[in-house]
Protein backbone atom coordinates (compact mmCIF):
# COMPACT_ATOMS: atom_id res chain seq x y z
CA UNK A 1 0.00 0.00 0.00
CA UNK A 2 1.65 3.40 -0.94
CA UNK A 3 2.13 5.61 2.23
CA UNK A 4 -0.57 8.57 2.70
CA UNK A 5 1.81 11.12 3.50
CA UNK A 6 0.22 14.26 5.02
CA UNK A 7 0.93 18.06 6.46
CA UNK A 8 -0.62 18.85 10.19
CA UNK A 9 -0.98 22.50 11.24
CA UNK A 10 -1.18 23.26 14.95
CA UNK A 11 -0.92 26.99 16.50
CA UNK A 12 0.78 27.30 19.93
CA UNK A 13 0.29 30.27 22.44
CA UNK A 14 4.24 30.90 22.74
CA UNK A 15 7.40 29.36 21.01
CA UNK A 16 8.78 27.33 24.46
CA UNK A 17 5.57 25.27 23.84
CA UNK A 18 5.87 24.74 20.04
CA UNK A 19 9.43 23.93 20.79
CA UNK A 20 8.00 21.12 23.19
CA UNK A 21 5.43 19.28 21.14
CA UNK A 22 8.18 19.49 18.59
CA UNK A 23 10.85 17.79 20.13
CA UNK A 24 8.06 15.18 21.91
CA UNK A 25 7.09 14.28 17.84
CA UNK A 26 10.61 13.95 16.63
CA UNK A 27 11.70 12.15 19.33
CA UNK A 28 8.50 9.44 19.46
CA UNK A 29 9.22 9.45 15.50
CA UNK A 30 5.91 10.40 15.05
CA UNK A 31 6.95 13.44 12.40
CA UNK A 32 10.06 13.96 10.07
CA UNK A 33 10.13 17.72 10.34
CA UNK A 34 7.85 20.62 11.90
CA UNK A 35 8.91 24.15 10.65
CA UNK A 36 8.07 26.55 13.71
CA UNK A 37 7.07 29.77 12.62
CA UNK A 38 6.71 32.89 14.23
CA UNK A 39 5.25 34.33 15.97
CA UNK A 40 2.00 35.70 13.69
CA UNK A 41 -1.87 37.46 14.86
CA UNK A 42 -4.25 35.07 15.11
CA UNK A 43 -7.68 36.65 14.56
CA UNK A 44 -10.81 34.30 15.36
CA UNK A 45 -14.13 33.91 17.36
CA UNK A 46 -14.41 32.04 19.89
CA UNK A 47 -17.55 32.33 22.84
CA UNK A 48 -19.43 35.14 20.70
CA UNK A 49 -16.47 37.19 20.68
CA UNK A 50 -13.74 38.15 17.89
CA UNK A 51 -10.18 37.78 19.66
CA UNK A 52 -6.66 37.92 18.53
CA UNK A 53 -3.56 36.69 19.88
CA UNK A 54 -0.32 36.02 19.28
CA UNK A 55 0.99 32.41 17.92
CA UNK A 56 3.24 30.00 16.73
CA UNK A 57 2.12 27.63 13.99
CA UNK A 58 4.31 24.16 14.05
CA UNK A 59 3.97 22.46 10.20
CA UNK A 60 4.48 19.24 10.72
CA UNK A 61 5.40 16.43 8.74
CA UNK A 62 4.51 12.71 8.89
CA UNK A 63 2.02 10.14 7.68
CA UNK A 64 -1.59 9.03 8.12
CA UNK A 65 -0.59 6.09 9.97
CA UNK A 66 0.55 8.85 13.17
CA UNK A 67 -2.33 11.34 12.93
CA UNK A 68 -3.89 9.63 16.23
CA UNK A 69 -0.39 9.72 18.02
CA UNK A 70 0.06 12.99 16.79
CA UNK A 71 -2.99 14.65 17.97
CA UNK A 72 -2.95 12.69 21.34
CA UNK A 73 0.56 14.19 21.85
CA UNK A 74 -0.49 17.74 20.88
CA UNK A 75 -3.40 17.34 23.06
CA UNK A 76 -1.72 16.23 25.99
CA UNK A 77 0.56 18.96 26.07
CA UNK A 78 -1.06 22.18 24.55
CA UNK A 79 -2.55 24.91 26.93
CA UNK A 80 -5.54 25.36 24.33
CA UNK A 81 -8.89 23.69 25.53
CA UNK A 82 -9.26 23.47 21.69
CA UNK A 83 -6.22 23.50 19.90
CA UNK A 84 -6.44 23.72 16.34
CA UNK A 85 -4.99 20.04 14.62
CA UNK A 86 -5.46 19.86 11.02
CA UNK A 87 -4.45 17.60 8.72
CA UNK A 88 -3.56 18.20 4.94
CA UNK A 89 -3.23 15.22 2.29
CA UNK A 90 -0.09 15.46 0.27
CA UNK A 91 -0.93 15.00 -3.25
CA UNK A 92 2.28 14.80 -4.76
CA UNK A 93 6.21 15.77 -3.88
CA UNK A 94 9.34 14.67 -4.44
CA UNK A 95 9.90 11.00 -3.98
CA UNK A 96 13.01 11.29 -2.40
CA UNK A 97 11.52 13.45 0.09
CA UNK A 98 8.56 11.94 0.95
CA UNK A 99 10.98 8.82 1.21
CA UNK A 100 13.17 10.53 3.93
CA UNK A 101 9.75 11.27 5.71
CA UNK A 102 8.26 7.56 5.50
CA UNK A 103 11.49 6.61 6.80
CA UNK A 104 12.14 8.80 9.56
CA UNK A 105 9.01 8.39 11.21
CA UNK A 106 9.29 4.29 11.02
CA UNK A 107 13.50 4.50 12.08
CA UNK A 108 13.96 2.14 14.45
CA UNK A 109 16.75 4.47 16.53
């Protein structure tokens, strides 16, 4: 079966906890890479009210196989009682790169 390879965004409320969920993926081999990026304004509603805040959006990337992993980890250790976790198909890319990312998230050390 060919691999479902896949992009998940998540926000963060400051860069020491992006930096966290990022090392906690890489080092359960549950991603290949997350780019941290930084900090943006968020602007969104949330309980009737527009609100905006400053974030950190970790793209991360991995396979279908670890979305559950994934989002249990991000869960686990995010502030957010709703953090966003969103997961993008990707269609196509470079087969040696999506081979370095089947590969490092099924390494066995």
């Amino acid at each position: 079966m060919l691999e479902q390879y896949i992009t998940i965004l998540t926000t963060t409320p400051t860069r020491k906890i992006a930096k966290k969920i990022t090392a906690l993926l890489l080092g359960q081999k549950l991603a290949a890479c997350v780019q941290i990026i930084g900090p943006m304004e968020s602007h969104y509603r949330w309980q009737g009210k527009i609100k905006k805040a400053k974030e950190w959006l970790c793209i991360i990337k991995s396979t279908k196989r670890k979305l559950k992993r994934i989002e249990m980890t991000i869960k686990a250790n995010h502030p957010y009682y709703v953090p966003q976790i969103i997961a993008i198909p990707i269609l196509a890319g470079s087969k040696e790169y999506l081979d370095w990312v089947g590969k490092a998230v099924t390494a066995k050390s």
